[in-house]
PDB file of N, CA and C in Angstrom:
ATOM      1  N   UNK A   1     -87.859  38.837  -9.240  1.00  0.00           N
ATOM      2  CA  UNK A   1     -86.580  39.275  -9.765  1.00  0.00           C
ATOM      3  C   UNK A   1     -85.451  38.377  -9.255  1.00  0.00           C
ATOM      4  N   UNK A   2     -85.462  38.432  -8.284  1.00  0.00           N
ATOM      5  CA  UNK A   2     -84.103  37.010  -7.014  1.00  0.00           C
ATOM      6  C   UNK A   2     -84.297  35.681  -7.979  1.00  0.00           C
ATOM      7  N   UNK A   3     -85.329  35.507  -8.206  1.00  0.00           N
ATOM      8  CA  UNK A   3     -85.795  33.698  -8.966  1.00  0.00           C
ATOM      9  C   UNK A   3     -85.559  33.486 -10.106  1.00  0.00           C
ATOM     10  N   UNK A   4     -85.559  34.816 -10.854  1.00  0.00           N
ATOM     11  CA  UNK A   4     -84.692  35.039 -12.232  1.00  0.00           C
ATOM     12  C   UNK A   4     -83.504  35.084 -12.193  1.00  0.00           C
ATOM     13  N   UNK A   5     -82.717  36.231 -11.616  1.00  0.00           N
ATOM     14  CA  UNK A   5     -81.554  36.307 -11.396  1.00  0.00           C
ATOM     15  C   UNK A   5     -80.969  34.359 -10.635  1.00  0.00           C
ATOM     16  N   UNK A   6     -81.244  33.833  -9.439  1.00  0.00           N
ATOM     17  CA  UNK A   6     -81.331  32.785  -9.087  1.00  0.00           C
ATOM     18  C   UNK A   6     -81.330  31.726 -10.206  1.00  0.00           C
ATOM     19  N   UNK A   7     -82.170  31.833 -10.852  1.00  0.00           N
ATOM     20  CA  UNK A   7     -82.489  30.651 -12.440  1.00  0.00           C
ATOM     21  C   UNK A   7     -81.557  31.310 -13.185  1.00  0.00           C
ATOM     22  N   UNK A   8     -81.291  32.317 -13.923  1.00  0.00           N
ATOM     23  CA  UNK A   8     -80.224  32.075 -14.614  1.00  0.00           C
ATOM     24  C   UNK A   8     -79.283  31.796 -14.532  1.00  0.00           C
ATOM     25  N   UNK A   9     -78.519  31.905 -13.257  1.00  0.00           N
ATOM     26  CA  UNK A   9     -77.695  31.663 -12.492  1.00  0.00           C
ATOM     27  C   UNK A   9     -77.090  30.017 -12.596  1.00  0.00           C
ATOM     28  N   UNK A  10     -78.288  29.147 -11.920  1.00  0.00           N
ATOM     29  CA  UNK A  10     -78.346  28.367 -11.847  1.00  0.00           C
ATOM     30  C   UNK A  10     -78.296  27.541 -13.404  1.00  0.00           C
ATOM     31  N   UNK A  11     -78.816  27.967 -14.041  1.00  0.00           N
ATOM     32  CA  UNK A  11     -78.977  27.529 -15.913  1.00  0.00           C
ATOM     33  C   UNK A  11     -77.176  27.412 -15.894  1.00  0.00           C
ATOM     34  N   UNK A  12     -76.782  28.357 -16.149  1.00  0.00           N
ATOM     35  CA  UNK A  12     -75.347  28.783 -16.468  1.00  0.00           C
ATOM     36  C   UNK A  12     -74.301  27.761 -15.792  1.00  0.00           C
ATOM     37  N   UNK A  13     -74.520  27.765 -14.607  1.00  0.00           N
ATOM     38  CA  UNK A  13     -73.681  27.010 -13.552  1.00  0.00           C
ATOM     39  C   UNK A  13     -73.784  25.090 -14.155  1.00  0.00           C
ATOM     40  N   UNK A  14     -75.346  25.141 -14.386  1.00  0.00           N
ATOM     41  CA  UNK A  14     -75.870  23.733 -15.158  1.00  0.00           C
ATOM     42  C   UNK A  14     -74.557  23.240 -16.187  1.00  0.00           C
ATOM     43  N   UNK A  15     -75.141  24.444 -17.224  1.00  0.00           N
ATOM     44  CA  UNK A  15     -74.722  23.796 -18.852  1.00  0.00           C
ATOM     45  C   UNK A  15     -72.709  23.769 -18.597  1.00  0.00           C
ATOM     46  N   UNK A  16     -72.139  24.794 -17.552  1.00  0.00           N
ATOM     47  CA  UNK A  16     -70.616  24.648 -17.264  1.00  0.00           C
ATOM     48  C   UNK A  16     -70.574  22.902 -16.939  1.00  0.00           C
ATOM     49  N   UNK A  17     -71.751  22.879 -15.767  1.00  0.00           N
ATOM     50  CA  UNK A  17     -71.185  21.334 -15.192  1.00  0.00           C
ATOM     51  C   UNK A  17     -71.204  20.417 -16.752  1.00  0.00           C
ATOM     52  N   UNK A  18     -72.090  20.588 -17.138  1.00  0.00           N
ATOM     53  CA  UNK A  18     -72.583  19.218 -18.160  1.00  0.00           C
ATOM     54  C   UNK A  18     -71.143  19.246 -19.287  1.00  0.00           C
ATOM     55  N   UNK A  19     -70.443  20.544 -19.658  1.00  0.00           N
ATOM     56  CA  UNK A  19     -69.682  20.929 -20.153  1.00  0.00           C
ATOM     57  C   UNK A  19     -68.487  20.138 -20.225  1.00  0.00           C
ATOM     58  N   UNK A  20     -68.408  20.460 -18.585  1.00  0.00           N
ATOM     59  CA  UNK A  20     -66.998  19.639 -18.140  1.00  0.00           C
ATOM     60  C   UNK A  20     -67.391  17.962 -18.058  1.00  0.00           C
ATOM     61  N   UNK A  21     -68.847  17.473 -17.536  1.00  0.00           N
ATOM     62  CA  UNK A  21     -68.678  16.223 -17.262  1.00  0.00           C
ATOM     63  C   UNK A  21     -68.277  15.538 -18.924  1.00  0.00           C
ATOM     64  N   UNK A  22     -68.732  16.220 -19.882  1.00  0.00           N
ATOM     65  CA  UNK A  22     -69.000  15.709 -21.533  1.00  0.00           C
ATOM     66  C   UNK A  22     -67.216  15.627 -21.991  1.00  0.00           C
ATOM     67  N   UNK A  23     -66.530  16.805 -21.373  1.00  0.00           N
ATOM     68  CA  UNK A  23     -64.931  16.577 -21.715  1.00  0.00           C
ATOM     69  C   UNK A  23     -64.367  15.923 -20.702  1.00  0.00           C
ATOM     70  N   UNK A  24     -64.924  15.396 -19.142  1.00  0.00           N
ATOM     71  CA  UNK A  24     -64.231  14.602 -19.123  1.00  0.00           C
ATOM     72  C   UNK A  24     -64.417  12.738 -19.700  1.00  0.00           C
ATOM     73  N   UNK A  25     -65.599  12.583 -19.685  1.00  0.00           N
ATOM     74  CA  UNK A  25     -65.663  11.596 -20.625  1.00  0.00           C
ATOM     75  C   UNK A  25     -65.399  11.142 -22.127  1.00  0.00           C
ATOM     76  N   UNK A  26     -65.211  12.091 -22.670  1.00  0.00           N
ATOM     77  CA  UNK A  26     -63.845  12.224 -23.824  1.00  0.00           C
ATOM     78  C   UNK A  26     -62.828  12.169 -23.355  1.00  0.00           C
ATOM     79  N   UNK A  27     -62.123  12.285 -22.260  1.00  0.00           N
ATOM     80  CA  UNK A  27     -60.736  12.667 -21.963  1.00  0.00           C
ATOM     81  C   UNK A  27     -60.864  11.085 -21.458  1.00  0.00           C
ATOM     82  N   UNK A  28     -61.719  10.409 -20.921  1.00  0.00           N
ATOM     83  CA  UNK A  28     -61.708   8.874 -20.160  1.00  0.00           C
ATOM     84  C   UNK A  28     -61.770   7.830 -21.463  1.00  0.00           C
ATOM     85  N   UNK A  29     -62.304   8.094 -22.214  1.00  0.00           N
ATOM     86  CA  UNK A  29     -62.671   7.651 -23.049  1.00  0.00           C
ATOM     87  C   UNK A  29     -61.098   7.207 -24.257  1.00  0.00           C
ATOM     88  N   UNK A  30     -60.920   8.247 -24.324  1.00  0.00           N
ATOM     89  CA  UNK A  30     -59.304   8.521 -25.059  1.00  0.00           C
ATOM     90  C   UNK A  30     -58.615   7.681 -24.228  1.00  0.00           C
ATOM     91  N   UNK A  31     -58.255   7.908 -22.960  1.00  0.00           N
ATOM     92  CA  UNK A  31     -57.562   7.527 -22.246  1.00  0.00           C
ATOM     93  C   UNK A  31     -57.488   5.646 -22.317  1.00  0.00           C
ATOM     94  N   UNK A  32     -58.979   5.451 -22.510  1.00  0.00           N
ATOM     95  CA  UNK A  32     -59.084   4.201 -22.268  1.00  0.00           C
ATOM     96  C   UNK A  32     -59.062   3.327 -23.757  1.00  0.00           C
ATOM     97  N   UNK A  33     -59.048   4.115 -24.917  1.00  0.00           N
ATOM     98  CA  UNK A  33     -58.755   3.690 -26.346  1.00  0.00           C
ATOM     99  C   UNK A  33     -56.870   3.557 -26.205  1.00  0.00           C
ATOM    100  N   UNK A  34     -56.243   4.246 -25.479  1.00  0.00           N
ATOM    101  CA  UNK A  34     -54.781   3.788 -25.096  1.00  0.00           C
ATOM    102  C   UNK A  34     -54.458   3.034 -24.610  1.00  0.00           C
ATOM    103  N   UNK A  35     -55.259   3.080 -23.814  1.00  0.00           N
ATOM    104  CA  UNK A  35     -54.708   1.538 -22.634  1.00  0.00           C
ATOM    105  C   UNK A  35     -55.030   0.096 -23.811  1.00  0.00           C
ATOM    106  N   UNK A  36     -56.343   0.275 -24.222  1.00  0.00           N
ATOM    107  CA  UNK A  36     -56.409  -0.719 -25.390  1.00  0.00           C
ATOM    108  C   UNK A  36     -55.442  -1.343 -26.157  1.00  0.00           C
ATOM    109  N   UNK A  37     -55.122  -0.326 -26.632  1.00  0.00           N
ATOM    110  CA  UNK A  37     -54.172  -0.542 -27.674  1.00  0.00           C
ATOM    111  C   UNK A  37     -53.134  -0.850 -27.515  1.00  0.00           C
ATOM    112  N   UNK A  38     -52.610  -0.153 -26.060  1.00  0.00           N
ATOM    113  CA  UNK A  38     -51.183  -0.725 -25.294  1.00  0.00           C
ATOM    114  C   UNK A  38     -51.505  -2.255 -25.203  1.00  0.00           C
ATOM    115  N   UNK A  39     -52.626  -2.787 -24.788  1.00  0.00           N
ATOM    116  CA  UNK A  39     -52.947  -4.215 -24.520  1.00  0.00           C
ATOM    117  C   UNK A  39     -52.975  -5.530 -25.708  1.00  0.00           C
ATOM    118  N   UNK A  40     -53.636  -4.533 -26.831  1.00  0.00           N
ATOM    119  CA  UNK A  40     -52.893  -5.231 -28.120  1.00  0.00           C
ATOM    120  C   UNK A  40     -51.892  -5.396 -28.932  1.00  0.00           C
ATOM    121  N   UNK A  41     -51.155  -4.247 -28.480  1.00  0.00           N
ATOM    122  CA  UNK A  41     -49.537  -4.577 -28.464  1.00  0.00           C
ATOM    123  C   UNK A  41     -49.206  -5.357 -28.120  1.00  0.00           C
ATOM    124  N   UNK A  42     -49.282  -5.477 -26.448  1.00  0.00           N
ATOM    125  CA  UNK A  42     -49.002  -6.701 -25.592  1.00  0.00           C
ATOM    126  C   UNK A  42     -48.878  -8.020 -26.235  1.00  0.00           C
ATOM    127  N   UNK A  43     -50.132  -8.079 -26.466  1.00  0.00           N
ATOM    128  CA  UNK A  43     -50.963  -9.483 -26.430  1.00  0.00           C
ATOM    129  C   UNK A  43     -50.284  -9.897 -28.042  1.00  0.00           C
ATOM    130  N   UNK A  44     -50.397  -8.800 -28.708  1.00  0.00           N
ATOM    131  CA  UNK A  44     -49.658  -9.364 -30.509  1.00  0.00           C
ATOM    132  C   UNK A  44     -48.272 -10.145 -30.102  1.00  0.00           C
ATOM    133  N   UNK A  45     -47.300  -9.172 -29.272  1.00  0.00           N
ATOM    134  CA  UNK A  45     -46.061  -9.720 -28.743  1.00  0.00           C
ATOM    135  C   UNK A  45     -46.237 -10.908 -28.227  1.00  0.00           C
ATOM    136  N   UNK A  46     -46.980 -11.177 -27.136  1.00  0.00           N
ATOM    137  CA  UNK A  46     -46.834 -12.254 -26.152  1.00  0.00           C
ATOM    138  C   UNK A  46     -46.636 -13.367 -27.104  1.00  0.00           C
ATOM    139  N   UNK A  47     -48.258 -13.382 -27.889  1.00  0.00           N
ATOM    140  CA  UNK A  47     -48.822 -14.589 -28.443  1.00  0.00           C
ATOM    141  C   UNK A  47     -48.374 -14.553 -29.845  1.00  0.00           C
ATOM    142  N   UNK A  48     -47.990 -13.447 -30.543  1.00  0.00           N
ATOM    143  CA  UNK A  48     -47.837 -13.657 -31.891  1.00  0.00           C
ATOM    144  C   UNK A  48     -46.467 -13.361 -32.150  1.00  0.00           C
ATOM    145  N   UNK A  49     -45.578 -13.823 -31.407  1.00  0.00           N
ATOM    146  CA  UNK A  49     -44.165 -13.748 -32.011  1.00  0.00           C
ATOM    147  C   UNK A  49     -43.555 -14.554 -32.569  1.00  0.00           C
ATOM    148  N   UNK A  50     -42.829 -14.215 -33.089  1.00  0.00           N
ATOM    149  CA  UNK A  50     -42.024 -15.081 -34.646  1.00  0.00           C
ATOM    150  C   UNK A  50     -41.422 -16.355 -33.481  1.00  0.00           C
ATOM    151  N   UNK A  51     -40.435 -15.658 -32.583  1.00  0.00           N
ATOM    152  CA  UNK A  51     -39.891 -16.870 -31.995  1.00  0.00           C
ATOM    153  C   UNK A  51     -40.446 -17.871 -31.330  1.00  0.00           C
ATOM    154  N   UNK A  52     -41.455 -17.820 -30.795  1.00  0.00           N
ATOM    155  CA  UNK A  52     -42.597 -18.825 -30.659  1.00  0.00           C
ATOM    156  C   UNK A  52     -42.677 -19.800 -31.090  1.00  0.00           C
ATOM    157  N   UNK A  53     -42.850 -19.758 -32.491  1.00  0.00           N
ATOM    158  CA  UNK A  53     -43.179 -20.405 -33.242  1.00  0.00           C
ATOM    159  C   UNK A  53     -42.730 -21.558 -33.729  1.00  0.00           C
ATOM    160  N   UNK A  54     -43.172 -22.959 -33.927  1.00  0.00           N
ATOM    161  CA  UNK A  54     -42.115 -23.953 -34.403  1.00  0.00           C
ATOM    162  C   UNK A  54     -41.871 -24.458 -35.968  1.00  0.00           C
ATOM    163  N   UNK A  55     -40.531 -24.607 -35.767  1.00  0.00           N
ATOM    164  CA  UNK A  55     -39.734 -24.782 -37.157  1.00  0.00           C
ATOM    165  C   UNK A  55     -40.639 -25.994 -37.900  1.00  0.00           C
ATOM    166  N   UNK A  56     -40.868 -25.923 -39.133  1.00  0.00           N
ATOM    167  CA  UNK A  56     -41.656 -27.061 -39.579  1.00  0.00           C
ATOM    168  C   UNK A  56     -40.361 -27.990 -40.443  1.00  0.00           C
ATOM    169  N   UNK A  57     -39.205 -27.476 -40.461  1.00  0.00           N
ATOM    170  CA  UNK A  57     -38.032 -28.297 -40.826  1.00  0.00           C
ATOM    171  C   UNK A  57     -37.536 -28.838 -39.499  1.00  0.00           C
ATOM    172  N   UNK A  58     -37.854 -28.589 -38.511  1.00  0.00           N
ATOM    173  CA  UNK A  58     -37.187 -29.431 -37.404  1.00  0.00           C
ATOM    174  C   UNK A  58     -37.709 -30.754 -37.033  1.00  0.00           C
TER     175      UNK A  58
END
């Protein structure tokens, strides 16, 4: 009866952890599709700006 009660216990406590580890790797995951994108912002600005660029009439 203890090893049942004990195992289900333990089951339950399981599938919570796996629960949370699965949203926080969505939540890292997201997180890190932002930072991305902040970086290709960046990088469009740095390297791809108009003023950069040279006049082909000059």
């Amino acid at each position: 009866m203890r090893d049942e009660i004990y195992d289900r216990e333990y089951q339950m406590a399981r599938d919570d952890l796996n629960c949370s580890i699965d949203g926080l790797v969505q939540d890292l995951k997201q997180i890190g599709q932002a930072f991305m994108e902040a970086f290709r912002s960046l990088h469009r600005v740095q390297f791809d700006a108009p003023w950069s660029r040279r006049s082909k009439n000059a």
